[in-house]
PDB file of N, CA and C in Angstrom:
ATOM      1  N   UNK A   1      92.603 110.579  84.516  1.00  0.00           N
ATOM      2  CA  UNK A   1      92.506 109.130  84.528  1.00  0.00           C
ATOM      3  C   UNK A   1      92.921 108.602  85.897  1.00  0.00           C
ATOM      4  N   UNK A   2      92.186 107.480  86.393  1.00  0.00           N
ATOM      5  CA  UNK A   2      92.801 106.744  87.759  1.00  0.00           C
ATOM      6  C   UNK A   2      93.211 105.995  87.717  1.00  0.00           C
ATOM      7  N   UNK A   3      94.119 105.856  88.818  1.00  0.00           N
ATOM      8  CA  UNK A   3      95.136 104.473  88.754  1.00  0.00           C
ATOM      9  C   UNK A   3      94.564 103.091  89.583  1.00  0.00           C
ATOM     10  N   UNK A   4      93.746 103.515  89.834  1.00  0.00           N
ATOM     11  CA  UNK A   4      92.646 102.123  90.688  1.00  0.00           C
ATOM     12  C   UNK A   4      91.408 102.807  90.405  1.00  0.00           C
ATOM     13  N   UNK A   5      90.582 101.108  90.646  1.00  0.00           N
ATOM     14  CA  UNK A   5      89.406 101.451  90.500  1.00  0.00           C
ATOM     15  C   UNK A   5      88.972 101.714  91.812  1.00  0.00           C
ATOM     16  N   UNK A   6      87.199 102.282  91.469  1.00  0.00           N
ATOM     17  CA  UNK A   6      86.731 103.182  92.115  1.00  0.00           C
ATOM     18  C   UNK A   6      85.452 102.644  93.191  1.00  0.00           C
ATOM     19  N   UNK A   7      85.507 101.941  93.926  1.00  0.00           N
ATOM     20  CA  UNK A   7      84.031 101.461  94.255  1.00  0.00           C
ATOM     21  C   UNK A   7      83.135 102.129  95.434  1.00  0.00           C
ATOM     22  N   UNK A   8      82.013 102.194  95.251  1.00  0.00           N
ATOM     23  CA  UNK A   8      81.467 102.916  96.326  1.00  0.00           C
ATOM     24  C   UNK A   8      80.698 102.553  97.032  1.00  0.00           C
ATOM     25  N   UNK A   9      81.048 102.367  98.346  1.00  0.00           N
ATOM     26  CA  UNK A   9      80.173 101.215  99.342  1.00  0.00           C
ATOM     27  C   UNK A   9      79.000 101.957 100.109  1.00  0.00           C
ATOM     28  N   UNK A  10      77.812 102.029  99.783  1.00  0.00           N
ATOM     29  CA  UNK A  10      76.940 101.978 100.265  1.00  0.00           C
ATOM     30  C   UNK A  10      76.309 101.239 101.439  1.00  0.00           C
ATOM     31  N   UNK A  11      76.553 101.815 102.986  1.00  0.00           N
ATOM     32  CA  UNK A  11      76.211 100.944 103.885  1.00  0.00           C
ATOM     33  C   UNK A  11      76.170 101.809 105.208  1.00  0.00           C
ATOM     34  N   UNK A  12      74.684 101.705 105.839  1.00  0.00           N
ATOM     35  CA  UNK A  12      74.156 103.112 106.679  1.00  0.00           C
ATOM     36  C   UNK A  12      74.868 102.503 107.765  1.00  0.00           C
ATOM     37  N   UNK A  13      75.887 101.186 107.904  1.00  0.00           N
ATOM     38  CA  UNK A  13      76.556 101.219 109.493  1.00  0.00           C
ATOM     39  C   UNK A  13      77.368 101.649 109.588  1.00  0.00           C
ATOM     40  N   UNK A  14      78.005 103.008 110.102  1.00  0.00           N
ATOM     41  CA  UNK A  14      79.184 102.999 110.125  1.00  0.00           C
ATOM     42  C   UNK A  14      80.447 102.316 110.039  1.00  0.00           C
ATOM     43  N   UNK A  15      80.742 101.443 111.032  1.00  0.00           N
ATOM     44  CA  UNK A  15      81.522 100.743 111.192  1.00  0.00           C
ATOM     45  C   UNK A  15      82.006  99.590 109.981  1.00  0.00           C
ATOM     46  N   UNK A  16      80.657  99.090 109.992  1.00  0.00           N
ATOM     47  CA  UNK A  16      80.580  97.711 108.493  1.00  0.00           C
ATOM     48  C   UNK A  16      81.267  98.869 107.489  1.00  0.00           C
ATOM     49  N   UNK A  17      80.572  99.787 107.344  1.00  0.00           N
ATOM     50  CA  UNK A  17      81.413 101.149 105.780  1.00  0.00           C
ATOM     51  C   UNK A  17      82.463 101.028 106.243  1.00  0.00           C
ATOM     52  N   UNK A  18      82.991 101.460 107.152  1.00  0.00           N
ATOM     53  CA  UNK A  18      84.672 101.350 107.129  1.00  0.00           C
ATOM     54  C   UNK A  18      85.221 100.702 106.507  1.00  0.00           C
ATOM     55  N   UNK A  19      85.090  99.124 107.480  1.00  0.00           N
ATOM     56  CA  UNK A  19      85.487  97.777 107.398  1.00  0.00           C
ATOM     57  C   UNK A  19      85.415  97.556 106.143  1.00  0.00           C
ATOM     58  N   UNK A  20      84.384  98.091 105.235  1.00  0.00           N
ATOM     59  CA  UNK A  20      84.317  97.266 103.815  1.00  0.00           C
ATOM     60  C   UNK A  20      85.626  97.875 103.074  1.00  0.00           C
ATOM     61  N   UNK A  21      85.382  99.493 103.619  1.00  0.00           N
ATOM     62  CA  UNK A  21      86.396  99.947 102.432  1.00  0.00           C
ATOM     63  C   UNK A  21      87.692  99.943 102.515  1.00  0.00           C
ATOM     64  N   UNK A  22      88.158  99.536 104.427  1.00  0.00           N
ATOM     65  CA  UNK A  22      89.423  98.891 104.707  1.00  0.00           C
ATOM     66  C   UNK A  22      89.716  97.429 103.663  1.00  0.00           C
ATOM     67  N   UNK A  23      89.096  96.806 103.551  1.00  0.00           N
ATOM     68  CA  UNK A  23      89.089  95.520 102.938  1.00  0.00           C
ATOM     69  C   UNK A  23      89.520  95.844 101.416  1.00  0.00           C
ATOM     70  N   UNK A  24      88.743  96.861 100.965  1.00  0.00           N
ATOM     71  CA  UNK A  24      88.992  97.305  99.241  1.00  0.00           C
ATOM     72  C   UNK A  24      90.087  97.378  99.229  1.00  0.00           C
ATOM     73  N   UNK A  25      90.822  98.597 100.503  1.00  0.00           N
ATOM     74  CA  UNK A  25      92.129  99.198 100.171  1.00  0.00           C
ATOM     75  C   UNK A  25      93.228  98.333 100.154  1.00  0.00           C
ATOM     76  N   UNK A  26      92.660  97.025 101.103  1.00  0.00           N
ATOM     77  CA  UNK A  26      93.902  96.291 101.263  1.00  0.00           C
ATOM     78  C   UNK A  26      93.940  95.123  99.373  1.00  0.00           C
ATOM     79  N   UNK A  27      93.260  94.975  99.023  1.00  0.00           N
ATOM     80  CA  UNK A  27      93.259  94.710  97.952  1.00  0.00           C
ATOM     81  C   UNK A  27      93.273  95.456  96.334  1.00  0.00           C
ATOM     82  N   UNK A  28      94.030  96.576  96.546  1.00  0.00           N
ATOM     83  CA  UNK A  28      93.988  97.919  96.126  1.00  0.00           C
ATOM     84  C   UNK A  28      93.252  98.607  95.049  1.00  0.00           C
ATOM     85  N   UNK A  29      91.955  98.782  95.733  1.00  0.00           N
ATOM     86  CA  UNK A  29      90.473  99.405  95.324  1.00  0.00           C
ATOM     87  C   UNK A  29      90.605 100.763  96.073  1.00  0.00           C
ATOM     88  N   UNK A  30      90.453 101.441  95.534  1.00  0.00           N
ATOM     89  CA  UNK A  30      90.036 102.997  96.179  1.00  0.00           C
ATOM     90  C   UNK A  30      88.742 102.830  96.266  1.00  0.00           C
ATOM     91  N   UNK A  31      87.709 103.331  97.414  1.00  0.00           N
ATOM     92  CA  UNK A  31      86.528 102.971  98.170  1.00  0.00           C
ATOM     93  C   UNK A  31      85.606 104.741  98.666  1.00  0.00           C
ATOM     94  N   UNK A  32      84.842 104.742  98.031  1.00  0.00           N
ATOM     95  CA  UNK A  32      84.334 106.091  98.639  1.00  0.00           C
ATOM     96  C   UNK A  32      82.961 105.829  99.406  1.00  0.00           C
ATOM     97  N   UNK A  33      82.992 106.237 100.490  1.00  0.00           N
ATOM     98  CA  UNK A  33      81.389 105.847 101.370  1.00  0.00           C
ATOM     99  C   UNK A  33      80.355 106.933 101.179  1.00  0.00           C
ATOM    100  N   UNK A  34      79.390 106.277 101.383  1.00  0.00           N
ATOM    101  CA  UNK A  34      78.051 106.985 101.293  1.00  0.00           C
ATOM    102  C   UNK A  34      76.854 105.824 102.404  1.00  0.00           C
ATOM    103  N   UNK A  35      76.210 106.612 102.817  1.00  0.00           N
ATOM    104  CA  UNK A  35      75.150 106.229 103.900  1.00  0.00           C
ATOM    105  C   UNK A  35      73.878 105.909 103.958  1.00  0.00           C
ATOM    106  N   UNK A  36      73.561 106.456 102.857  1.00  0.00           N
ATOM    107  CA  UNK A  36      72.037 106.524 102.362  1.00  0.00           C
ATOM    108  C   UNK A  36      71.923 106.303 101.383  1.00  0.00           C
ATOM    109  N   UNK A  37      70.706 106.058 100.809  1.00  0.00           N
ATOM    110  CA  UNK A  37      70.435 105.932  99.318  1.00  0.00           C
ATOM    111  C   UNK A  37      70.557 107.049  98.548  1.00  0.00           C
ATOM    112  N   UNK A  38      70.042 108.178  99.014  1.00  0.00           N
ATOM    113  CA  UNK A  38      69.784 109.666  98.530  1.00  0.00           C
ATOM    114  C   UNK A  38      71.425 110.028  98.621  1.00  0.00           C
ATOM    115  N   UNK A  39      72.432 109.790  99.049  1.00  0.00           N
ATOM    116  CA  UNK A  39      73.881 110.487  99.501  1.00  0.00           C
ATOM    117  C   UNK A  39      74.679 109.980  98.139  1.00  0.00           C
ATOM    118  N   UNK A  40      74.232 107.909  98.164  1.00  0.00           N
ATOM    119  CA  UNK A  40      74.411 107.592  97.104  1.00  0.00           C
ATOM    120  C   UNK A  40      74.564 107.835  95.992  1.00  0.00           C
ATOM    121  N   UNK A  41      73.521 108.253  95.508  1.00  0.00           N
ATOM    122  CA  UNK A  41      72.938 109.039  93.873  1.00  0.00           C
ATOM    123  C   UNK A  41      73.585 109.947  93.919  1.00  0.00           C
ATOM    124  N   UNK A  42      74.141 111.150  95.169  1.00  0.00           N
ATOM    125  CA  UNK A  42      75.090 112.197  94.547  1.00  0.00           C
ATOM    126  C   UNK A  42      76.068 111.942  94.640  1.00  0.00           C
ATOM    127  N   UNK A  43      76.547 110.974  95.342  1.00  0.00           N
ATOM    128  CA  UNK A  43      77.730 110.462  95.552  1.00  0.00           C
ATOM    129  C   UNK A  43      78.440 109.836  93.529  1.00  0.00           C
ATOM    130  N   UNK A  44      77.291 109.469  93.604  1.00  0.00           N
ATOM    131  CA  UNK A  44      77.596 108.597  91.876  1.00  0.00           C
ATOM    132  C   UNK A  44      77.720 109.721  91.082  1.00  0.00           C
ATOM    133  N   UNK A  45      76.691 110.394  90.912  1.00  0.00           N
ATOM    134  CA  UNK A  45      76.785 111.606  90.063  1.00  0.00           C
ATOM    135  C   UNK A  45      78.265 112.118  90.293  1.00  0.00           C
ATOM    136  N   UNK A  46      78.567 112.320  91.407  1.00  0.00           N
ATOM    137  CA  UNK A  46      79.719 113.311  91.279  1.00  0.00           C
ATOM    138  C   UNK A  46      81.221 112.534  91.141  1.00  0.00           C
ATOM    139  N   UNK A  47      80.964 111.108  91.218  1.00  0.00           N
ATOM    140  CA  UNK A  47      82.167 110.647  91.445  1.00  0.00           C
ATOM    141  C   UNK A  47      82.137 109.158  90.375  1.00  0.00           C
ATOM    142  N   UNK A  48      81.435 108.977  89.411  1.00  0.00           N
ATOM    143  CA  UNK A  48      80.841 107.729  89.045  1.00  0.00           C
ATOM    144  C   UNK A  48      82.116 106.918  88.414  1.00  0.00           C
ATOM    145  N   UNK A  49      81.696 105.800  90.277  1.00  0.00           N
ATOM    146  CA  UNK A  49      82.304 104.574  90.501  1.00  0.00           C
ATOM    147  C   UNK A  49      82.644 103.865  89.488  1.00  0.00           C
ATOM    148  N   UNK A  50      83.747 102.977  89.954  1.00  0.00           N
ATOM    149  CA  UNK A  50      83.643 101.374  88.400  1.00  0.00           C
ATOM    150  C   UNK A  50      82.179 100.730  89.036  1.00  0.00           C
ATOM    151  N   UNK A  51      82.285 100.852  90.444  1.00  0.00           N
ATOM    152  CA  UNK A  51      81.257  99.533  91.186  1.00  0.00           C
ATOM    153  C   UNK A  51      80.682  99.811  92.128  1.00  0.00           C
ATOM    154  N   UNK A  52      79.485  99.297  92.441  1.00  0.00           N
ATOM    155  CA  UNK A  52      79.331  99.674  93.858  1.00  0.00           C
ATOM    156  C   UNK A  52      78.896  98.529  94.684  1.00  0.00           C
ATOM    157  N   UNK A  53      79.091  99.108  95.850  1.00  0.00           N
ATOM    158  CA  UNK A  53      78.889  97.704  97.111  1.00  0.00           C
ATOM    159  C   UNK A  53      77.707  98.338  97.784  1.00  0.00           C
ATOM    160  N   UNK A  54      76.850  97.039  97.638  1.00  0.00           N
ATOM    161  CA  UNK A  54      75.560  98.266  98.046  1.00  0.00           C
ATOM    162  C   UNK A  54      74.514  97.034  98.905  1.00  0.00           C
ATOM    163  N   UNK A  55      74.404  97.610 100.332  1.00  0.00           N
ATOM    164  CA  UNK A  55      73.335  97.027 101.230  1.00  0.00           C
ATOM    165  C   UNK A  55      71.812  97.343 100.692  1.00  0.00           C
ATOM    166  N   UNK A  56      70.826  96.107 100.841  1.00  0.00           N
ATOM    167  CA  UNK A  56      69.883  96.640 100.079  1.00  0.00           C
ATOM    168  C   UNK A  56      69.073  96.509 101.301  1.00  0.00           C
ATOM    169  N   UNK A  57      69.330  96.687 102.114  1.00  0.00           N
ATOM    170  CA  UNK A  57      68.522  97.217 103.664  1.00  0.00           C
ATOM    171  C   UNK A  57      69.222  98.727 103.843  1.00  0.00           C
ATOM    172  N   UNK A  58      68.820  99.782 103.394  1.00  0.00           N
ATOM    173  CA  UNK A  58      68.924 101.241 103.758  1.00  0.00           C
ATOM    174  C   UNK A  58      67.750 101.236 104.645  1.00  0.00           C
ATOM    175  N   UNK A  59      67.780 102.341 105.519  1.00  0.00           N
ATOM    176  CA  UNK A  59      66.663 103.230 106.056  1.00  0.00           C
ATOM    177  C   UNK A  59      66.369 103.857 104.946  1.00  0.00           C
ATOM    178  N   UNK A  60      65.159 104.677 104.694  1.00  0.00           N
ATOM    179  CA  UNK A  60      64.604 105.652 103.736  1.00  0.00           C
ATOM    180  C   UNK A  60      64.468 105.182 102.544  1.00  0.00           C
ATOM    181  N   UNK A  61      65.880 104.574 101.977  1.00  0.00           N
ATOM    182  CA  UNK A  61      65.318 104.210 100.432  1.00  0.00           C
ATOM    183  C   UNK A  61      65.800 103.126 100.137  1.00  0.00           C
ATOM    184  N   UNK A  62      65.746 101.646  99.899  1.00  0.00           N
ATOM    185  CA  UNK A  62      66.090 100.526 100.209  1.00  0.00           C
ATOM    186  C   UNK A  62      67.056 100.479  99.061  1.00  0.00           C
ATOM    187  N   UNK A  63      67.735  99.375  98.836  1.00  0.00           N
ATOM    188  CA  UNK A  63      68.936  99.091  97.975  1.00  0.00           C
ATOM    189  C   UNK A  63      68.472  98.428  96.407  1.00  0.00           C
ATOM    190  N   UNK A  64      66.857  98.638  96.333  1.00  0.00           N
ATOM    191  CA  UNK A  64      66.279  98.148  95.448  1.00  0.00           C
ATOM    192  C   UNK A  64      65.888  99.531  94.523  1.00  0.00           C
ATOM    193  N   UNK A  65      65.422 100.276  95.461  1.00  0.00           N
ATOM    194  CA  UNK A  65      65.205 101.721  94.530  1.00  0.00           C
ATOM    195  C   UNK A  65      66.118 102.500  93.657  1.00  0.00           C
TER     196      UNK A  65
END
Protein backbone atom coordinates (compact mmCIF):
# COMPACT_ATOMS: atom_id res chain seq x y z
CA UNK A 1 0.00 0.00 0.00
CA UNK A 2 1.23 3.79 -0.57
CA UNK A 3 1.40 6.51 1.48
CA UNK A 4 0.84 9.20 -1.33
CA UNK A 5 -0.64 9.24 -4.30
CA UNK A 6 0.80 8.37 -7.45
CA UNK A 7 0.68 10.64 -10.57
CA UNK A 8 2.35 10.27 -13.74
CA UNK A 9 3.33 13.18 -15.80
CA UNK A 10 3.52 12.65 -19.20
CA UNK A 11 5.52 15.42 -20.95
CA UNK A 12 8.29 14.93 -23.92
CA UNK A 13 10.10 18.34 -22.40
CA UNK A 14 12.37 17.56 -20.22
CA UNK A 15 12.60 20.30 -18.19
CA UNK A 16 8.53 21.18 -18.04
CA UNK A 17 8.62 16.95 -16.63
CA UNK A 18 10.74 17.95 -13.98
CA UNK A 19 9.17 21.14 -13.05
CA UNK A 20 5.77 19.42 -13.01
CA UNK A 21 6.83 16.71 -10.78
CA UNK A 22 8.88 19.22 -8.56
CA UNK A 23 5.51 20.97 -8.10
CA UNK A 24 3.64 17.44 -7.15
CA UNK A 25 6.35 16.80 -4.59
CA UNK A 26 6.07 20.02 -3.06
CA UNK A 27 2.43 19.40 -2.53
CA UNK A 28 3.05 15.84 -1.48
CA UNK A 29 2.24 13.73 -4.66
CA UNK A 30 4.80 11.19 -5.58
CA UNK A 31 5.29 11.88 -9.52
CA UNK A 32 6.77 9.30 -11.96
CA UNK A 33 7.87 10.64 -15.58
CA UNK A 34 7.47 9.24 -18.80
CA UNK A 35 8.20 10.95 -22.31
CA UNK A 36 6.27 9.46 -24.80
CA UNK A 37 3.11 8.06 -25.33
CA UNK A 38 4.42 4.47 -25.94
CA UNK A 39 6.84 4.84 -22.42
CA UNK A 40 3.51 5.96 -20.98
CA UNK A 41 1.40 2.80 -21.46
CA UNK A 42 4.34 0.84 -19.84
CA UNK A 43 4.91 3.16 -17.54
CA UNK A 44 0.98 2.64 -16.39
CA UNK A 45 1.05 -0.94 -16.79
CA UNK A 46 3.81 -1.30 -14.50
CA UNK A 47 3.15 1.29 -12.06
CA UNK A 48 -0.74 2.19 -12.37
CA UNK A 49 -0.96 5.78 -11.23
CA UNK A 50 -4.00 7.41 -9.10
CA UNK A 51 -3.59 10.17 -12.11
CA UNK A 52 -2.01 11.30 -14.78
CA UNK A 53 -0.75 14.66 -16.08
CA UNK A 54 -0.69 14.30 -19.57
CA UNK A 55 0.41 16.81 -22.59
CA UNK A 56 -1.71 16.06 -25.47
CA UNK A 57 0.98 17.40 -27.92
CA UNK A 58 3.45 14.19 -27.84
CA UNK A 59 5.68 13.54 -30.83
CA UNK A 60 4.65 10.00 -32.22
CA UNK A 61 1.50 9.45 -30.41
CA UNK A 62 -0.53 12.45 -29.37
CA UNK A 63 -2.22 12.75 -25.88
CA UNK A 64 -5.49 11.79 -27.54
CA UNK A 65 -4.49 8.21 -28.51
Amino acid sequence: MRDRPVVMVVEDDEEMNELERELLAVHGLDAIPAYTGGEAIRVYQERQADAVLLDIMLPEMDGFE
